[in-house]
Protein backbone atom coordinates (compact mmCIF):
# COMPACT_ATOMS: atom_id res chain seq x y z
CA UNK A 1 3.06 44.71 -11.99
CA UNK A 2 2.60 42.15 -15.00
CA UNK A 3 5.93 40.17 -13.79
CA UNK A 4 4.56 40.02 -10.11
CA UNK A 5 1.18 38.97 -11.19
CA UNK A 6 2.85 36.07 -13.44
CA UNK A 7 4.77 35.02 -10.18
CA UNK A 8 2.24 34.67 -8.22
CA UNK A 9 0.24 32.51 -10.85
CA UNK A 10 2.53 29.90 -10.53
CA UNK A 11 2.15 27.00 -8.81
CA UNK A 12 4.46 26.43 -6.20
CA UNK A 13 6.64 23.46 -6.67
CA UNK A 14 7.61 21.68 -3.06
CA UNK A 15 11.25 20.57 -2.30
CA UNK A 16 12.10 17.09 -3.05
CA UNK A 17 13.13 15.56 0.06
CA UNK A 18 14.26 11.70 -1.71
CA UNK A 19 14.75 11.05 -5.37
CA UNK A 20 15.76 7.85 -6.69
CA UNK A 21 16.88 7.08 -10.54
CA UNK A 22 17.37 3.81 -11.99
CA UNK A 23 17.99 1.85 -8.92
CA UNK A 24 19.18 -1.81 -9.06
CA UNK A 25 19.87 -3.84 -6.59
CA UNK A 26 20.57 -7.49 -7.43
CA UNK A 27 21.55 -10.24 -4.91
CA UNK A 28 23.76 -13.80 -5.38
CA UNK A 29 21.80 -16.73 -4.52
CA UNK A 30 23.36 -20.50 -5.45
CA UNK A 31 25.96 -18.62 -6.76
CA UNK A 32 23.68 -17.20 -9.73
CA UNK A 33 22.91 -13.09 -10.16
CA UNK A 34 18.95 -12.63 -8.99
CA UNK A 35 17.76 -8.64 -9.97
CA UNK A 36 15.32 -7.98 -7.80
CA UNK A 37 15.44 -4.23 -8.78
CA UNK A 38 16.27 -3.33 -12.82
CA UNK A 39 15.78 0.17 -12.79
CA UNK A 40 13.23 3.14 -12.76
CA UNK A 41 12.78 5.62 -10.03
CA UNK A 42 10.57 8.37 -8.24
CA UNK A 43 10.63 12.20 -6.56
CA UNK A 44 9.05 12.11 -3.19
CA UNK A 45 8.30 15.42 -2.26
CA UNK A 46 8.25 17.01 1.45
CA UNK A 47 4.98 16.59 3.18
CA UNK A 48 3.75 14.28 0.21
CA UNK A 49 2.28 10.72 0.98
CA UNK A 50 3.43 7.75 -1.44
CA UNK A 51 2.41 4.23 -0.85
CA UNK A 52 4.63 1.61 -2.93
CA UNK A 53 2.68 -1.62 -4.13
CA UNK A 54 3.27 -4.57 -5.80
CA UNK A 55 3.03 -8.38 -5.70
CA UNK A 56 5.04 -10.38 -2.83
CA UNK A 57 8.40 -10.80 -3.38
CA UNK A 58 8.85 -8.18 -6.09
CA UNK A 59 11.10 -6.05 -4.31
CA UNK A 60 9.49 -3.59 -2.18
CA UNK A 61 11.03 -4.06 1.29
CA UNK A 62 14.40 -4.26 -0.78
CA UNK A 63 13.65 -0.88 -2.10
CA UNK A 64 12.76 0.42 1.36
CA UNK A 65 16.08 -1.00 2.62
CA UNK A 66 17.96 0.73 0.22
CA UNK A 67 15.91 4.37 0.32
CA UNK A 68 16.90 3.78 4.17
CA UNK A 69 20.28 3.79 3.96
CA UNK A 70 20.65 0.37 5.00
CA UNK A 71 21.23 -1.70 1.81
CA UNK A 72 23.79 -0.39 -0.88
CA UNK A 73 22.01 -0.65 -4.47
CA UNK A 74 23.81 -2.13 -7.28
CA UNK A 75 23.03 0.69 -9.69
CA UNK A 76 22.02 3.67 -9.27
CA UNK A 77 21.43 6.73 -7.35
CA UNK A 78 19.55 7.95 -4.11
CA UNK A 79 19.79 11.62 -3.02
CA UNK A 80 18.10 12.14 0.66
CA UNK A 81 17.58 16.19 0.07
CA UNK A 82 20.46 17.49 -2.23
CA UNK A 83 23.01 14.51 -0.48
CA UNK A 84 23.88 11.23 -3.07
CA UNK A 85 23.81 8.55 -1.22
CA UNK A 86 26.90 6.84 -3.13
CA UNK A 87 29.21 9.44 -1.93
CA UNK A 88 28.25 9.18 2.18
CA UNK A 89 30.61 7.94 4.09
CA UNK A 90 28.86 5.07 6.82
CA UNK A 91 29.17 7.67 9.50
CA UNK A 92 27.45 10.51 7.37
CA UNK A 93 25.00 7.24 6.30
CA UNK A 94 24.26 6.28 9.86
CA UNK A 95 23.68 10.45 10.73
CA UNK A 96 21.35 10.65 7.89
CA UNK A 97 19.14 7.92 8.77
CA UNK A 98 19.14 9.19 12.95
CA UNK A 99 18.57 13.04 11.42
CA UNK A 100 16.67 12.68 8.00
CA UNK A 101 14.35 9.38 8.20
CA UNK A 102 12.10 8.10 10.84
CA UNK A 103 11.43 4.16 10.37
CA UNK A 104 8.13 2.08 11.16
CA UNK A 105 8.31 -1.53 10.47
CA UNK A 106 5.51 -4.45 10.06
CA UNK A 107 7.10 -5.62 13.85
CA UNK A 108 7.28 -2.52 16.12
CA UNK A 109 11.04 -3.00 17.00
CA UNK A 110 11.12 -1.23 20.19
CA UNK A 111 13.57 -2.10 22.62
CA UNK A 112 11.69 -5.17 24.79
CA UNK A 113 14.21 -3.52 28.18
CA UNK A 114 13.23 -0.06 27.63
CA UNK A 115 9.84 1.83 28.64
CA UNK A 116 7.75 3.33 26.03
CA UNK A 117 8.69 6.40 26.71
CA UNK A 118 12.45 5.34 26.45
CA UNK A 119 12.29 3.64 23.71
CA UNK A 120 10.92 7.41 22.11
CA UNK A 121 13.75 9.03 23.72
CA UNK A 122 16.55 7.10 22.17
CA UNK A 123 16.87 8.51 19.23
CA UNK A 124 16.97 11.88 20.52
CA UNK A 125 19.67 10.87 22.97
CA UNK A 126 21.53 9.29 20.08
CA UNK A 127 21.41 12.87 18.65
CA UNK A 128 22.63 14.72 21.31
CA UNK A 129 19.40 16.34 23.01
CA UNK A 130 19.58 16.65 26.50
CA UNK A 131 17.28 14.47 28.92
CA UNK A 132 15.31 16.94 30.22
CA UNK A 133 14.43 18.02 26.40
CA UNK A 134 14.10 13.95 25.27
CA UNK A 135 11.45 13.45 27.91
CA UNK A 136 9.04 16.43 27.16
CA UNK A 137 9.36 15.74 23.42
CA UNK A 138 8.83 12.29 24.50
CA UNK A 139 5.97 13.39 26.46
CA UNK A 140 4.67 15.26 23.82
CA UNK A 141 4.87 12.69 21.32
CA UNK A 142 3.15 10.29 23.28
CA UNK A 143 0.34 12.00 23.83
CA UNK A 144 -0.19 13.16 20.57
CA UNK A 145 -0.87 9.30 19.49
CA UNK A 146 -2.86 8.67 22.77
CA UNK A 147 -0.34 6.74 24.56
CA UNK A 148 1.00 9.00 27.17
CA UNK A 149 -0.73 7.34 30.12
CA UNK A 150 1.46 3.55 28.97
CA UNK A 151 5.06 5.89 29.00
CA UNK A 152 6.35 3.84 31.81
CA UNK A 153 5.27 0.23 30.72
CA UNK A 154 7.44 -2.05 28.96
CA UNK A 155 6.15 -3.54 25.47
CA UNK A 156 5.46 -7.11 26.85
CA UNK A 157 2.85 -4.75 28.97
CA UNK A 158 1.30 -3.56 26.23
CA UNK A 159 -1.02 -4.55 23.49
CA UNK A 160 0.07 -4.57 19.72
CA UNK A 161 -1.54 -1.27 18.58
CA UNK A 162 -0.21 0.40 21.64
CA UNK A 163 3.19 -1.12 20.74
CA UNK A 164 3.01 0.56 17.19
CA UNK A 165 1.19 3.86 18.25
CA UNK A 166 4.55 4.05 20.41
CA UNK A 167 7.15 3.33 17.21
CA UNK A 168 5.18 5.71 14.96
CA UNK A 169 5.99 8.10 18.12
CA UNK A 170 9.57 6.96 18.06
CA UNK A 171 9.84 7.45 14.46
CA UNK A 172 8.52 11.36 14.39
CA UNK A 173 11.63 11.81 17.93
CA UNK A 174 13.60 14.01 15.39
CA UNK A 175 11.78 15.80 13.16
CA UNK A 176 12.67 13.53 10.20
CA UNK A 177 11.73 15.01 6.76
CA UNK A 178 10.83 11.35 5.04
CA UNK A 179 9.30 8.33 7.43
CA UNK A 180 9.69 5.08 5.78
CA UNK A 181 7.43 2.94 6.97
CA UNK A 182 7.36 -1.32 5.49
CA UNK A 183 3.89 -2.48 5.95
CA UNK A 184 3.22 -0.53 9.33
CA UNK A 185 -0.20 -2.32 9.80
CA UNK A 186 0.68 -5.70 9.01
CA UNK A 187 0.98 -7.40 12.08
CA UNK A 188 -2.48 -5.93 13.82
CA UNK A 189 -6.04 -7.09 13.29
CA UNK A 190 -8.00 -5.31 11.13
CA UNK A 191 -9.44 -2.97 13.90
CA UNK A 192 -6.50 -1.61 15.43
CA UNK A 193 -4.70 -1.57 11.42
CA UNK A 194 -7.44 1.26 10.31
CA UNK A 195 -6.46 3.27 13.62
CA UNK A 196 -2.60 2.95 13.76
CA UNK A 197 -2.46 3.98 9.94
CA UNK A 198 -5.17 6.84 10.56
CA UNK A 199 -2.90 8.15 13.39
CA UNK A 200 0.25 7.30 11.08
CA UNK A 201 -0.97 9.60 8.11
CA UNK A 202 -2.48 12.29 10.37
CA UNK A 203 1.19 12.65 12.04
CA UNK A 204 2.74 12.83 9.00
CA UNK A 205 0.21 15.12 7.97
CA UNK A 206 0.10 17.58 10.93
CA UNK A 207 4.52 17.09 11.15
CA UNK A 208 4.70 18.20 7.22
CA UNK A 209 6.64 15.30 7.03
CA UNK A 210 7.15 13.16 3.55
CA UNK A 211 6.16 9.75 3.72
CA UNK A 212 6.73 6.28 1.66
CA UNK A 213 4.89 3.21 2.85
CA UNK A 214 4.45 -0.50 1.31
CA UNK A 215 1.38 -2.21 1.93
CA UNK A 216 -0.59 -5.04 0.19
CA UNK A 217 -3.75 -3.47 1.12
CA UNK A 218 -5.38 -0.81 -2.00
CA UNK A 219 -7.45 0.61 0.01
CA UNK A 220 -4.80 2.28 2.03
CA UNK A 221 -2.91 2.77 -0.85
CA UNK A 222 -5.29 5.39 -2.30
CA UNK A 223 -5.25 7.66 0.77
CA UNK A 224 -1.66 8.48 -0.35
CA UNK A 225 -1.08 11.32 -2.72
CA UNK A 226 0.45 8.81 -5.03
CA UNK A 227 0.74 5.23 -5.67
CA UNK A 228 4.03 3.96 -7.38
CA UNK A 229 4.55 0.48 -8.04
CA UNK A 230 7.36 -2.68 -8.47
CA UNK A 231 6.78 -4.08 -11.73
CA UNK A 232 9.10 -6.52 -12.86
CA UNK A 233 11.66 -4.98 -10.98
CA UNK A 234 10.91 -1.39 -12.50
CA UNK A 235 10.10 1.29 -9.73
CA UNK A 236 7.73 3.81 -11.30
């Protein structure tokens, strides 16, 4: 009885979904070496909320780049779940980032061809899910950040916030443990900002889903769980 009462005492630790360790990343320009990442690191856990600050320039987007899959670091090491990064192959790199990561940038990105509800079902496509399952998920996500009734329009047809309600929608089309998201509010006036980012953190909320965001603005920051911060190049 004493054992089981000691296990249930304590505290449940949740399953790191990203970890990074002394990450470098350090680009030629003129011919010279320029670090723009010397080291340090972070555990992001699932369902946990970290927003990544720091001055302009110091490296934050190159951090998200590399976190995404889409930038090699110089040093270092990046495990999405229990996988090291360094050891993918690029098709196991490009499977990761369509399976494991959901991506919302400052510009919405969607495909300017491609309805809104298109645009959501891509990525399930790319993954294999049938069309009749891509459009009620599609559905589904639409509605869920109040854009169902703009699924057939175009984004030249619609306004910026209803351009980024529809890439946070994208970004949750597979179930992705981590969303990555480089200064999702950025672009939008300070009205529709507040709303996207209050729709972003509720659906990573409700989802369970892990998130890391940069943004300049503190007072978005400290809704996350966690702040981390660029200094000098140092992650931590």
């Amino acid at each position: 009885m004493t054992g089981i009462l000691k296990s249930l005492s304590k505290p449940k630790t949740r399953e790191v979904v990203m970890s990074v360790r002394e990450i470098g990343k350090t680009f030629i320009e003129g011919g010279q070496p320029l670090a723009i990442l010397r080291g340090g690191g972070f555990d992001l856990h699932r369902g946990e909320i970290i927003a990544l600050v720091g001055p302009s320039g110091c490296g934050k987007s190159t951090l998200l780049q590399c976190v995404g899959l889409l930038e090699q670091p110089t040093k270092g090491h990046i495990f999405i779940g229990a996988s090291a990064a360094h050891k993918m192959t690029e098709e196991q790199r490009t499977m990761t980032r369509r399976d494991k990561l959901g991506f919302v940038y400052q510009r919405h990105n969607l495909l300017e061809d491609f309805s809104a509800i298109e645009n959501v079902m891509l990525p399930m496509q790319a993954a294999g899910v049938s069309e009749d399952t891509a459009v009620l998920r599609a559905k589904k996500l639409l509605k869920s950040v109040n854009i169902l009734h703009r699924a057939l329009h175009r984004p030249a047809e619609m306004s910026g916030g209803e351009q980024q309600r529809t890439a946070v929608a994208r970004a949750l089309a597979n179930t992705p443990d981590i969303i990555l998201a480089d200064e999702p509010t950025g672009s939008l006036d300070p009205k529709h900002a507040g709303a996207v980012f209050d729709l972003l953190l509720s659906q990573a909320r409700s989802h369970k889903t892990a998130m890391l965001f940069v943004t300049h603005d503190m007072n978005l920051a400290q809704r996350a769980d966690k702040i981390i911060t660029i200094k000098n190049g140092i992650v931590g």
